[in-house]
PDB file of N, CA and C in Angstrom:
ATOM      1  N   UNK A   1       2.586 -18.059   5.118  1.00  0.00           N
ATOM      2  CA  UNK A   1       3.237 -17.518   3.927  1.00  0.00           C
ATOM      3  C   UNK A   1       2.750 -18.238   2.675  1.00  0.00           C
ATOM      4  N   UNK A   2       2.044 -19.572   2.522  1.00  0.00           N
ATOM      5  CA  UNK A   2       2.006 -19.897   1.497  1.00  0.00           C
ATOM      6  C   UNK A   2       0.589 -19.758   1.318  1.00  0.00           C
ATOM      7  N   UNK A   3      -0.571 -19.079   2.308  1.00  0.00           N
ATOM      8  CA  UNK A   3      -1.558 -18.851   1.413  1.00  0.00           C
ATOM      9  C   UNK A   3      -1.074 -17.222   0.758  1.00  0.00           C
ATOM     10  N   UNK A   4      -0.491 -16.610   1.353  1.00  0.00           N
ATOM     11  CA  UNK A   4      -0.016 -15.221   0.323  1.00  0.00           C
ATOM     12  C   UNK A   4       0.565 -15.348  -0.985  1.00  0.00           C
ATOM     13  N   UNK A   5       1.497 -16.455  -0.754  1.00  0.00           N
ATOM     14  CA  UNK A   5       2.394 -16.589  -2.115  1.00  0.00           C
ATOM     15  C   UNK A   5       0.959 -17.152  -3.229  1.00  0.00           C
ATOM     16  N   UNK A   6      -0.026 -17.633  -2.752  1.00  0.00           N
ATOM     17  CA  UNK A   6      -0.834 -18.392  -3.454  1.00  0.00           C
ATOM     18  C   UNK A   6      -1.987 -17.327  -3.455  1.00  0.00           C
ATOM     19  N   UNK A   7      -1.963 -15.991  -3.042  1.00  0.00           N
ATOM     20  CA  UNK A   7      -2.579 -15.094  -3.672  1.00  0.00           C
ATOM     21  C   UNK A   7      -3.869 -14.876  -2.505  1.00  0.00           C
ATOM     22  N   UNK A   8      -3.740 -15.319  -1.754  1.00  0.00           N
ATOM     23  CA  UNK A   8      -5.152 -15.192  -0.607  1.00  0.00           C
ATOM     24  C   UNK A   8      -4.402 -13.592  -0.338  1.00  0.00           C
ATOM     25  N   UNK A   9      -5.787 -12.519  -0.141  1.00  0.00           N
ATOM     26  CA  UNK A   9      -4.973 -11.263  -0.087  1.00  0.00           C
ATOM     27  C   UNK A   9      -4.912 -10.664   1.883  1.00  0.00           C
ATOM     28  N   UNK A  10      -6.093 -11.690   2.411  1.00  0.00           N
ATOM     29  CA  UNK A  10      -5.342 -11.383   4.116  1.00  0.00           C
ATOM     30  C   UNK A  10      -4.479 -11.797   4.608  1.00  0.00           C
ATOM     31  N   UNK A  11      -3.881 -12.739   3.842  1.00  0.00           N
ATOM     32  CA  UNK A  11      -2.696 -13.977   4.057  1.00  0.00           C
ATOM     33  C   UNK A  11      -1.361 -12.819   3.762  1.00  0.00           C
ATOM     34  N   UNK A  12      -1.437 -12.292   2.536  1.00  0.00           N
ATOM     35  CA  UNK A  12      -0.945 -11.119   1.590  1.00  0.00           C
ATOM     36  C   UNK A  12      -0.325  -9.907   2.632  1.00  0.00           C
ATOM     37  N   UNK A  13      -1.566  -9.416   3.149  1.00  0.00           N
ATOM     38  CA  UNK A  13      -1.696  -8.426   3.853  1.00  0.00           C
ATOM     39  C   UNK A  13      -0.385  -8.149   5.723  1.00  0.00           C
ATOM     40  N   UNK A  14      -1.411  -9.624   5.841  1.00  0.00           N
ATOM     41  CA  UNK A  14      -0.621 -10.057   7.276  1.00  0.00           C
ATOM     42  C   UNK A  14       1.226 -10.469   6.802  1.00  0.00           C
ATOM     43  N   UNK A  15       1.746 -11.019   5.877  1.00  0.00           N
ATOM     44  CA  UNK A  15       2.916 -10.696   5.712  1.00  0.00           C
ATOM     45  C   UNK A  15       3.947  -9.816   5.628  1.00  0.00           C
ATOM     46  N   UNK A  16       2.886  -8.614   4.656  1.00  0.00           N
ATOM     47  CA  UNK A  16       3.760  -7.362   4.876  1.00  0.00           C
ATOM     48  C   UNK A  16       3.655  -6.441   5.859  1.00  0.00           C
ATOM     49  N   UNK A  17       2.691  -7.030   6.001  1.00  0.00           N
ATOM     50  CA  UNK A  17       3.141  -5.850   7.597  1.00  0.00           C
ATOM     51  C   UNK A  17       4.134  -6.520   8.295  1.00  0.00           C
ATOM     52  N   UNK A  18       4.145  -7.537   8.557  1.00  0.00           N
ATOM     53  CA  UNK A  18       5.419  -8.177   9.502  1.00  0.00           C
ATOM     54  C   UNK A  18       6.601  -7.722   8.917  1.00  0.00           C
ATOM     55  N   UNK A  19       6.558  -7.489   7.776  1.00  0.00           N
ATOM     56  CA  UNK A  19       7.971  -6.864   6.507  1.00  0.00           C
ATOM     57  C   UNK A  19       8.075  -5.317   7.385  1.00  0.00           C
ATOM     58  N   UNK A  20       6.816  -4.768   7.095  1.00  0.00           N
ATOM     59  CA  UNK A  20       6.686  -3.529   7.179  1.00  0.00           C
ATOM     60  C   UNK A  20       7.295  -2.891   8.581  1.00  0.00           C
ATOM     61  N   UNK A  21       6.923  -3.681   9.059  1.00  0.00           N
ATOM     62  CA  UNK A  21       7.102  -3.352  10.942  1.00  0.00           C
ATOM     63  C   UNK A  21       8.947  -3.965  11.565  1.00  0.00           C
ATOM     64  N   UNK A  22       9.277  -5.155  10.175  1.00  0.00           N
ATOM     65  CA  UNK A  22      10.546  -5.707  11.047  1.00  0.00           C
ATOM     66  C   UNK A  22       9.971  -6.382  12.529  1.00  0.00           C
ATOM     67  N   UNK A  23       8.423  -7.363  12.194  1.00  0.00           N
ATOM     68  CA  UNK A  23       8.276  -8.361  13.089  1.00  0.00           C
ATOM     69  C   UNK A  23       8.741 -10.097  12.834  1.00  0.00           C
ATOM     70  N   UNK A  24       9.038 -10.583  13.233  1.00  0.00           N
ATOM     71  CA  UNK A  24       9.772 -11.458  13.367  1.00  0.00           C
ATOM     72  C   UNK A  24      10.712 -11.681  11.893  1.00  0.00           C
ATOM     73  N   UNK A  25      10.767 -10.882  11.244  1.00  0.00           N
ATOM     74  CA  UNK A  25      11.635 -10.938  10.011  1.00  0.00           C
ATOM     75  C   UNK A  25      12.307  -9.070   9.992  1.00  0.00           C
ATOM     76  N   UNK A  26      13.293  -9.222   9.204  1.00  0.00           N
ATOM     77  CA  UNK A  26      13.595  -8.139   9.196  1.00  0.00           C
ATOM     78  C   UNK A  26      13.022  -7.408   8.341  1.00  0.00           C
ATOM     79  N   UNK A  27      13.214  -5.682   8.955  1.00  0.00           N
ATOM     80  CA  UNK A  27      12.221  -4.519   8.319  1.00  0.00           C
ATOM     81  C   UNK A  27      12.794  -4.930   6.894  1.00  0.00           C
ATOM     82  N   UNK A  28      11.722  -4.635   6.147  1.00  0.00           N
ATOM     83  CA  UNK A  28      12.137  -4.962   4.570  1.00  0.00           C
ATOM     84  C   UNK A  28      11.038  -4.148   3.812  1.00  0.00           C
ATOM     85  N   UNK A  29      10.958  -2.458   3.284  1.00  0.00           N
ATOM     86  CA  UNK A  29       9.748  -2.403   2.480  1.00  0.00           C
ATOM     87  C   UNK A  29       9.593  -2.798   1.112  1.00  0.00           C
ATOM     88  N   UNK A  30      10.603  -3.140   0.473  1.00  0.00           N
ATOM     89  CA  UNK A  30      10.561  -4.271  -0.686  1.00  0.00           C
ATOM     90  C   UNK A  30       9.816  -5.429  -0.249  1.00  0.00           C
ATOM     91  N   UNK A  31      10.381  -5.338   0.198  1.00  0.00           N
ATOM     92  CA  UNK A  31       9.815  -7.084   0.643  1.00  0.00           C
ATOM     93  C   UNK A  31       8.170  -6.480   0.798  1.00  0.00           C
ATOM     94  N   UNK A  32       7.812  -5.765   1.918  1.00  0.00           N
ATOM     95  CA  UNK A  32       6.631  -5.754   2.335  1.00  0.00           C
ATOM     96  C   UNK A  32       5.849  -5.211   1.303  1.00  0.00           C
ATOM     97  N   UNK A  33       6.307  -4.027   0.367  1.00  0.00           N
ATOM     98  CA  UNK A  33       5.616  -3.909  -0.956  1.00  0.00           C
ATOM     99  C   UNK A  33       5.450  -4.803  -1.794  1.00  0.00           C
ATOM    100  N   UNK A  34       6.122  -6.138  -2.233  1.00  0.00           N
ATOM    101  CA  UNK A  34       6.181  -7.099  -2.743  1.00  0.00           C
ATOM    102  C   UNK A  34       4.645  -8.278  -2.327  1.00  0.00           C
ATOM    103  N   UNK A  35       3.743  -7.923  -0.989  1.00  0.00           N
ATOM    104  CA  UNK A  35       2.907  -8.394  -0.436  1.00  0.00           C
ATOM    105  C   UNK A  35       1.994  -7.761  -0.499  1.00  0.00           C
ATOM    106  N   UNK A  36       1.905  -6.251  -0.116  1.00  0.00           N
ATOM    107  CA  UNK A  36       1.231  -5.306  -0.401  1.00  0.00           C
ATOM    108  C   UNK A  36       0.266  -5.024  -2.092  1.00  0.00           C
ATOM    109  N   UNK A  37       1.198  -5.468  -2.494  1.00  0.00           N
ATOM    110  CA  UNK A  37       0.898  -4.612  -3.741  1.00  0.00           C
ATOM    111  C   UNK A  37      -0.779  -5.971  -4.445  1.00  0.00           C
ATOM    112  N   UNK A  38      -0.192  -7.192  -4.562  1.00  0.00           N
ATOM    113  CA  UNK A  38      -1.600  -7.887  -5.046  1.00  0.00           C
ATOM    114  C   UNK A  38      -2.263  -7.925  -3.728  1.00  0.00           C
ATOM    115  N   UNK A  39      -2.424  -7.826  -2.505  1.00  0.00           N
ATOM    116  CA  UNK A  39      -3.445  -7.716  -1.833  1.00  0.00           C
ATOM    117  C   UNK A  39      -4.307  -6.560  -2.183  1.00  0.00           C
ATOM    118  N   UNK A  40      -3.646  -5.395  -2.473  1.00  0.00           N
ATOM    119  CA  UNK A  40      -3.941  -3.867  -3.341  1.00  0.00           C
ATOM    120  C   UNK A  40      -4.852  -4.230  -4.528  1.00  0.00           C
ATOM    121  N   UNK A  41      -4.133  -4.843  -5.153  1.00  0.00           N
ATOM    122  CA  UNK A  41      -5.185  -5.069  -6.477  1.00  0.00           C
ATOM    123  C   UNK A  41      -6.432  -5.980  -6.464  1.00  0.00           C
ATOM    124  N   UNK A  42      -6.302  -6.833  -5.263  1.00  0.00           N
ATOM    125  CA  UNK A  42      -7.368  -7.567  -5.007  1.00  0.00           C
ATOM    126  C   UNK A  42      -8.987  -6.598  -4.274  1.00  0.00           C
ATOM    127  N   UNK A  43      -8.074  -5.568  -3.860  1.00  0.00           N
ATOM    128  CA  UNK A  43      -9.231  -4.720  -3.451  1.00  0.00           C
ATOM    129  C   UNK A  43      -9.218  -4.370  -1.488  1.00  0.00           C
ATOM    130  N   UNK A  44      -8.157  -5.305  -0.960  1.00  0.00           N
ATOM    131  CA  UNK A  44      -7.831  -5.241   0.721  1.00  0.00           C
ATOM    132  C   UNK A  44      -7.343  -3.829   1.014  1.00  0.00           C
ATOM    133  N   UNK A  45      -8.210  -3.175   1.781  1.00  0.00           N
ATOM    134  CA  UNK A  45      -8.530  -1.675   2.300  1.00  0.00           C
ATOM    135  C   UNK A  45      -6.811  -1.354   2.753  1.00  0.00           C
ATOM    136  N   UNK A  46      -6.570  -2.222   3.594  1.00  0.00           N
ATOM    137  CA  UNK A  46      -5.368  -2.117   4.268  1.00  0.00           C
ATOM    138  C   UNK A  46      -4.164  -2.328   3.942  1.00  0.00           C
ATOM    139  N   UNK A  47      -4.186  -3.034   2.821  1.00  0.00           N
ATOM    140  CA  UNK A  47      -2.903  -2.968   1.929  1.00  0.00           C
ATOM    141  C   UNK A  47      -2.933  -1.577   0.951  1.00  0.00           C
ATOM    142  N   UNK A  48      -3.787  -1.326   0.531  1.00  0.00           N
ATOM    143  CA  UNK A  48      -3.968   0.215  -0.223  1.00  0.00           C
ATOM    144  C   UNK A  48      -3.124   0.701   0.805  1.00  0.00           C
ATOM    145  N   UNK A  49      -3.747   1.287   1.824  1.00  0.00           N
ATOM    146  CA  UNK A  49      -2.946   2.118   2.857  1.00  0.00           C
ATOM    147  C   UNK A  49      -1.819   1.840   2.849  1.00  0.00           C
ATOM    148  N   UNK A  50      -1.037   1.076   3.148  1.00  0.00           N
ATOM    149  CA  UNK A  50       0.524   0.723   3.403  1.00  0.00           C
ATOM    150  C   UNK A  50       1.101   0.908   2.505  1.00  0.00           C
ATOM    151  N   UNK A  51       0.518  -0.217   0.928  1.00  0.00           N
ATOM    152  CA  UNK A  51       1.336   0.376  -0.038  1.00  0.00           C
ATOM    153  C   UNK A  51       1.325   1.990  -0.038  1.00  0.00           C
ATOM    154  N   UNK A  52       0.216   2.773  -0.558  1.00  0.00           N
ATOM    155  CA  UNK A  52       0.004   4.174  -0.465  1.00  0.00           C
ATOM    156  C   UNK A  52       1.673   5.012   0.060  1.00  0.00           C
ATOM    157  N   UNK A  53       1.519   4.482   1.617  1.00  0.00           N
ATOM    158  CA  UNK A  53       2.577   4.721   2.568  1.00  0.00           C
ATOM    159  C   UNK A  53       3.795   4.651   2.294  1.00  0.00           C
ATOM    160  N   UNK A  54       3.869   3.687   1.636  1.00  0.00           N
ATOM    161  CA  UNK A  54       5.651   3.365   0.687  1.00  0.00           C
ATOM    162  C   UNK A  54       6.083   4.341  -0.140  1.00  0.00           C
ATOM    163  N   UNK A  55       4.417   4.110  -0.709  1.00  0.00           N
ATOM    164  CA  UNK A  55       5.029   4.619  -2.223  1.00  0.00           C
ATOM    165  C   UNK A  55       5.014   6.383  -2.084  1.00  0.00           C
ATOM    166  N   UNK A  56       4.972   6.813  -1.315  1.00  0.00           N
ATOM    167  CA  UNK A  56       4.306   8.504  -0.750  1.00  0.00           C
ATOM    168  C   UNK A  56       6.102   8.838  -0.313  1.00  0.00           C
ATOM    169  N   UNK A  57       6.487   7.610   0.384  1.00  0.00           N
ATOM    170  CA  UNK A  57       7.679   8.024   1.410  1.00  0.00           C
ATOM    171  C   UNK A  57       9.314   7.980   0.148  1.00  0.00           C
ATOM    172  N   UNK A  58       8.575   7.401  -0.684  1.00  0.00           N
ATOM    173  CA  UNK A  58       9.884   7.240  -2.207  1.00  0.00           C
ATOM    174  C   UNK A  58      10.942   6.141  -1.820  1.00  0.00           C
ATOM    175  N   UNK A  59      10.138   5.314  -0.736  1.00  0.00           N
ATOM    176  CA  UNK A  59      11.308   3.915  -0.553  1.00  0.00           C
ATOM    177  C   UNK A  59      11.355   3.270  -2.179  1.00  0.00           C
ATOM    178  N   UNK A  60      12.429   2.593  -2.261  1.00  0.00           N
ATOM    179  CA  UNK A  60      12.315   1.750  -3.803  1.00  0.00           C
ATOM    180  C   UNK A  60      11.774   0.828  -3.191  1.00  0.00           C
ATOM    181  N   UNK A  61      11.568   0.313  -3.785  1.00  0.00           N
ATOM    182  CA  UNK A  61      10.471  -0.386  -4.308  1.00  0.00           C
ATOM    183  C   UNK A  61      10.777  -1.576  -5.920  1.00  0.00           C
ATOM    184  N   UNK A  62      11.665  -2.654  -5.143  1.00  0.00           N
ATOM    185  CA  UNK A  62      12.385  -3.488  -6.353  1.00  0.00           C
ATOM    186  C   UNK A  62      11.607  -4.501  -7.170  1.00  0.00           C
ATOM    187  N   UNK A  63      11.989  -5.694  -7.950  1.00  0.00           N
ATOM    188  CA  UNK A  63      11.340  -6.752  -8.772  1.00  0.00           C
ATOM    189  C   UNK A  63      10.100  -6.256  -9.309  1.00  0.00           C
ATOM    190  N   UNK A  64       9.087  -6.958  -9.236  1.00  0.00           N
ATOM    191  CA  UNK A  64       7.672  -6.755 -10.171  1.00  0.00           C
ATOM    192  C   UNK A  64       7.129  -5.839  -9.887  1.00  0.00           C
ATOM    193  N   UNK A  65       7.051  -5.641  -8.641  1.00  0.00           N
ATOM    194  CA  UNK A  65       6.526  -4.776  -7.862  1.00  0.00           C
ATOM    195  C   UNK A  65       6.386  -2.921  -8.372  1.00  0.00           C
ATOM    196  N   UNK A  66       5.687  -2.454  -8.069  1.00  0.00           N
ATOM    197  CA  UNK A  66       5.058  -0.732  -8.575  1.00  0.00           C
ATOM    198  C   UNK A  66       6.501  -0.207  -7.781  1.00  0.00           C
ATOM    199  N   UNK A  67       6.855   0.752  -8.980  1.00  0.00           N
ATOM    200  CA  UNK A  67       7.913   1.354  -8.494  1.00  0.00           C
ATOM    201  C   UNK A  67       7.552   2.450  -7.364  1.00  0.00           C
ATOM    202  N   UNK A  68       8.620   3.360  -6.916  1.00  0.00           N
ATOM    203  CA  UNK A  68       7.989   4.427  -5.947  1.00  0.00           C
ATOM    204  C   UNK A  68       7.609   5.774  -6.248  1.00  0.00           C
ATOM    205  N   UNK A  69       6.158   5.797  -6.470  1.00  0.00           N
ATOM    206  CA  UNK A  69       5.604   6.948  -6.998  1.00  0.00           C
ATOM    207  C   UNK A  69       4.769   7.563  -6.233  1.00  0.00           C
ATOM    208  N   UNK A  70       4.391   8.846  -6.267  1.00  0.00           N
ATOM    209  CA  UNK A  70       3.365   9.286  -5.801  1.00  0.00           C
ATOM    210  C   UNK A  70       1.845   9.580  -6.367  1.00  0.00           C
ATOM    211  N   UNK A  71       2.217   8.968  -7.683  1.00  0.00           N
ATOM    212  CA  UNK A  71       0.833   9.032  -8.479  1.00  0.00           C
ATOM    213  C   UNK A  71       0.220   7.844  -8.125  1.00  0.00           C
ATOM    214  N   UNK A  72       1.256   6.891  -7.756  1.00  0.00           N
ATOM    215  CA  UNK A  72       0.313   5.085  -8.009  1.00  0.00           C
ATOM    216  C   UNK A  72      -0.307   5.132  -5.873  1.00  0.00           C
ATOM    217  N   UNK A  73       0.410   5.829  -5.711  1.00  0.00           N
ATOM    218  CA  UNK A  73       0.260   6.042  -3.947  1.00  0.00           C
ATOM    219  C   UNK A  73      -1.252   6.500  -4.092  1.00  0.00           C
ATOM    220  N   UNK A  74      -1.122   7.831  -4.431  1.00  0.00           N
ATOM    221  CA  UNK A  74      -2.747   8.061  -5.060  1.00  0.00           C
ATOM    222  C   UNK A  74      -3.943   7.540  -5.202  1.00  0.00           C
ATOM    223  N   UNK A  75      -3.200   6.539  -6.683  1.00  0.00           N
ATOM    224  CA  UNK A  75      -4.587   5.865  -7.185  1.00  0.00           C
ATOM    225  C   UNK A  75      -4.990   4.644  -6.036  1.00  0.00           C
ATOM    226  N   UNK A  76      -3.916   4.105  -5.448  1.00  0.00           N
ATOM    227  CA  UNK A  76      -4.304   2.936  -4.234  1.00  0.00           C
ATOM    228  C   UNK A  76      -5.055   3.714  -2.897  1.00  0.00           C
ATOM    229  N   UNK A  77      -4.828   5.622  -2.826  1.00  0.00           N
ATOM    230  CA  UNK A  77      -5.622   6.010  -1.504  1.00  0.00           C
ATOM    231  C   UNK A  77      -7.043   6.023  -2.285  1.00  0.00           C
ATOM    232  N   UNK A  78      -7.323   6.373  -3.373  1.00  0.00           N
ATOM    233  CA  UNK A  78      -8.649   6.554  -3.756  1.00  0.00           C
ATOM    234  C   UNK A  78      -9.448   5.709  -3.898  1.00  0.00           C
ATOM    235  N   UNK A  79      -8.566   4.675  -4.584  1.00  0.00           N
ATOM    236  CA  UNK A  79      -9.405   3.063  -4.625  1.00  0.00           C
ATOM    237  C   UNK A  79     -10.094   2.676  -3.120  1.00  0.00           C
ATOM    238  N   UNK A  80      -8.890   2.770  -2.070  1.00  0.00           N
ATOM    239  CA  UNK A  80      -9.345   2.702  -0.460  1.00  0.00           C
ATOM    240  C   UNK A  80     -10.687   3.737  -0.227  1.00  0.00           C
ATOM    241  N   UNK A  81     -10.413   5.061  -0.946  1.00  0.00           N
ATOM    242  CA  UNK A  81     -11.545   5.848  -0.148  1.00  0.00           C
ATOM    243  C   UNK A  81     -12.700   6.081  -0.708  1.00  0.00           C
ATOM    244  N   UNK A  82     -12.933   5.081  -2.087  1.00  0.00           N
ATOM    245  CA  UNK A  82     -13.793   4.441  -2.813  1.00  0.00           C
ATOM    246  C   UNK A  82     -14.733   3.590  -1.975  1.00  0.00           C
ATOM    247  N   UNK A  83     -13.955   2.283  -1.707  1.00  0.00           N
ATOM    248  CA  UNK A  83     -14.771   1.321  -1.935  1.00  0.00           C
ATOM    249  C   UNK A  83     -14.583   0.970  -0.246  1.00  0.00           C
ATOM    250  N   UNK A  84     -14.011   1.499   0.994  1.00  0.00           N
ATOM    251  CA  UNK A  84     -14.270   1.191   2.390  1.00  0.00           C
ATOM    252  C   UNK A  84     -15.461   1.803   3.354  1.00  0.00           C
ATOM    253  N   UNK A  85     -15.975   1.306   3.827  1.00  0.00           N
ATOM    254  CA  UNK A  85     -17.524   1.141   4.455  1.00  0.00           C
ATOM    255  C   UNK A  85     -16.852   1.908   5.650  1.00  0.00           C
ATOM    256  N   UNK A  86     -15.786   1.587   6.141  1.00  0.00           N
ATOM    257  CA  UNK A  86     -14.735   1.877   7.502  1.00  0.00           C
ATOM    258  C   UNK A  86     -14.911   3.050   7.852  1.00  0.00           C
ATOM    259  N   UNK A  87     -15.508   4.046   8.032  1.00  0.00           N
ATOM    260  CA  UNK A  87     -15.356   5.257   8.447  1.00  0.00           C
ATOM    261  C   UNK A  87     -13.845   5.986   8.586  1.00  0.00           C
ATOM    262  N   UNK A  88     -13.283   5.044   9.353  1.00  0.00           N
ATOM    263  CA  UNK A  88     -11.574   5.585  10.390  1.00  0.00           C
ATOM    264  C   UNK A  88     -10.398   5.199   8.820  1.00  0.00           C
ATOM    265  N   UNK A  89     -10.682   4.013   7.974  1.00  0.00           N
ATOM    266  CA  UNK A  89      -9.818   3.831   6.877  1.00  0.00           C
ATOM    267  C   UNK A  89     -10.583   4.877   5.895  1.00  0.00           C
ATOM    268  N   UNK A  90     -11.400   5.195   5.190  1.00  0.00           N
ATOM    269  CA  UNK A  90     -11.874   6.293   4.840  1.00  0.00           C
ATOM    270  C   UNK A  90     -11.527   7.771   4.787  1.00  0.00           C
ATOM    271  N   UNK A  91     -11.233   7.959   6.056  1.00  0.00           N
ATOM    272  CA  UNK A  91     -10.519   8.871   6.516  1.00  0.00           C
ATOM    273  C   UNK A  91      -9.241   9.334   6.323  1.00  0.00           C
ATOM    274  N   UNK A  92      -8.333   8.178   7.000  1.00  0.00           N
ATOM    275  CA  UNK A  92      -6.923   8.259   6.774  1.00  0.00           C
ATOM    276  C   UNK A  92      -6.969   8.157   4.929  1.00  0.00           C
ATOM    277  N   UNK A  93      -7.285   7.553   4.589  1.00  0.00           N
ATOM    278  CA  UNK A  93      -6.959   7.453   2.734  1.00  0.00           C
ATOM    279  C   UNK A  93      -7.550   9.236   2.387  1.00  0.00           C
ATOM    280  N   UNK A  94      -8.625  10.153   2.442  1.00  0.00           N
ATOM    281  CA  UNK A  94      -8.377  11.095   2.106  1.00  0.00           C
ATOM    282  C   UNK A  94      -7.682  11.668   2.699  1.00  0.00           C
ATOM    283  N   UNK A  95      -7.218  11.905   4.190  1.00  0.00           N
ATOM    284  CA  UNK A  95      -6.200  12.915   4.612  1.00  0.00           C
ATOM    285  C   UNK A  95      -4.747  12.860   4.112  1.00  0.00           C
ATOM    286  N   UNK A  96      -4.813  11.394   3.629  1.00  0.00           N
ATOM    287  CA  UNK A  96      -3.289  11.307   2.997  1.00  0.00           C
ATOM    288  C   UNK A  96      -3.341  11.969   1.899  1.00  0.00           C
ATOM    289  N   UNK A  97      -3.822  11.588   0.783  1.00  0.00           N
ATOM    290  CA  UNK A  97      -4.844  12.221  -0.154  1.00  0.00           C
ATOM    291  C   UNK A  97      -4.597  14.023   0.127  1.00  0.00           C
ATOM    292  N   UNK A  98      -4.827  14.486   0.864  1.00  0.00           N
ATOM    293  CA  UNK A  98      -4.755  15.974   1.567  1.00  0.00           C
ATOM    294  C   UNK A  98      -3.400  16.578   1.414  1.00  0.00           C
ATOM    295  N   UNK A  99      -3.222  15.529   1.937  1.00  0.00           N
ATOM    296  CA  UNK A  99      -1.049  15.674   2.802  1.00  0.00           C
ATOM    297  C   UNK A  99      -0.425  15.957   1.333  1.00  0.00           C
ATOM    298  N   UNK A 100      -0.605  15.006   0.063  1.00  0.00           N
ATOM    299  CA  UNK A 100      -0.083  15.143  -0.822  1.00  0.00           C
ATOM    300  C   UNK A 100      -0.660  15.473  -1.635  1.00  0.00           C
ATOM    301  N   UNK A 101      -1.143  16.210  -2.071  1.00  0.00           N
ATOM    302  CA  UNK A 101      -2.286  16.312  -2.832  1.00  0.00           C
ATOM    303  C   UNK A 101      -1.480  18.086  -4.211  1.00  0.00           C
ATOM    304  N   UNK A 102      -0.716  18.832  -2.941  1.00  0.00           N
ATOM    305  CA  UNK A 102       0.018  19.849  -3.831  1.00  0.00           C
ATOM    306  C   UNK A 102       1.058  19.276  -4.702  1.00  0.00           C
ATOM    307  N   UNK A 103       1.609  17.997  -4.093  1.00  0.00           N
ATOM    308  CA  UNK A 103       2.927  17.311  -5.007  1.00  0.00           C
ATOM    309  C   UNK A 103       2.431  17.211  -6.641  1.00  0.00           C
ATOM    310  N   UNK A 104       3.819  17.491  -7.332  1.00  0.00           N
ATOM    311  CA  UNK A 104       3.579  17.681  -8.738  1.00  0.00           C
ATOM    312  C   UNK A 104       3.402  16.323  -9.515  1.00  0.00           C
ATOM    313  N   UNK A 105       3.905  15.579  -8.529  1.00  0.00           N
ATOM    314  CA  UNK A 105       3.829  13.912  -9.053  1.00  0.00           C
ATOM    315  C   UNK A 105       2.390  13.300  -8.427  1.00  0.00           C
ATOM    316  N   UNK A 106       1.430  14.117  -7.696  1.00  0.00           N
ATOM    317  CA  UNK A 106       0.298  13.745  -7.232  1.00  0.00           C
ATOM    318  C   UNK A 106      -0.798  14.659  -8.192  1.00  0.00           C
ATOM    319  N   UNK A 107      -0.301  15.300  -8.284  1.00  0.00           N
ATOM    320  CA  UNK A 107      -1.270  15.940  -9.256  1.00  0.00           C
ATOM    321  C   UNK A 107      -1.830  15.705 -10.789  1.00  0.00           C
ATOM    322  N   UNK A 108      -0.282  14.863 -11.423  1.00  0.00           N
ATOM    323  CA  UNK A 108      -0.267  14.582 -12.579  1.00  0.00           C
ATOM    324  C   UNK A 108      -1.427  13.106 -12.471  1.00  0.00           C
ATOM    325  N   UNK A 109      -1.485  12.732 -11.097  1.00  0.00           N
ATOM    326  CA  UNK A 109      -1.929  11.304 -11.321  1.00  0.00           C
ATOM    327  C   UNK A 109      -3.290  11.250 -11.235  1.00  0.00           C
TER     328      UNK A 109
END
């Protein structure tokens, strides 16, 4: 936990999912968006996705953290289906991308 709090973004990553999942801490997607989100801006394929995932599903999303939108869900699948080499993450970021793509709050973004 304290290379995340100190901004390492796999350190970042591997926390919220444990948030995300309710592994050895309880399910929390605040919490796990709260981890998510600068691993996101750092550029980690796999935090795009998750956040994406939050923010698509309209959990809140509290403190500093990106509120729950479907435009910012968006801009974190595109950034993913930008800049991943991954074929299989590639993928999932446009099909999500797909899934929401008629929403009026996805469109504006």
């Amino acid at each position: 936990r304290l290379a995340a709090e100190q901004g390492v973004a796999k350190s970042q990553f591997i926390i919220a999912q444990l948030y995300s999942a309710g592994v050895v801490v309880p399910q929390n997607d605040s919490e796990a968006a709260h981890f998510f989100c600068p691993a996101s801006e750092q550029g980690h394929v796999g935090a795009q996705l998750m956040l994406a995932k939050i923010l698509f599903a309209g959990e809140p999303v509290a403190g500093d953290v990106l509120p729950a939108a479907p435009g910012e869900a968006a801009r974190f699948l595109a950034q993913a289906a930008q800049q991943t080499g991954d074929g299989a993450s590639q993928f999932e970021a446009l099909a999500l991308l797909n899934v929401h793509a008629l929403e009026p709050d996805v469109v504006k973004a």
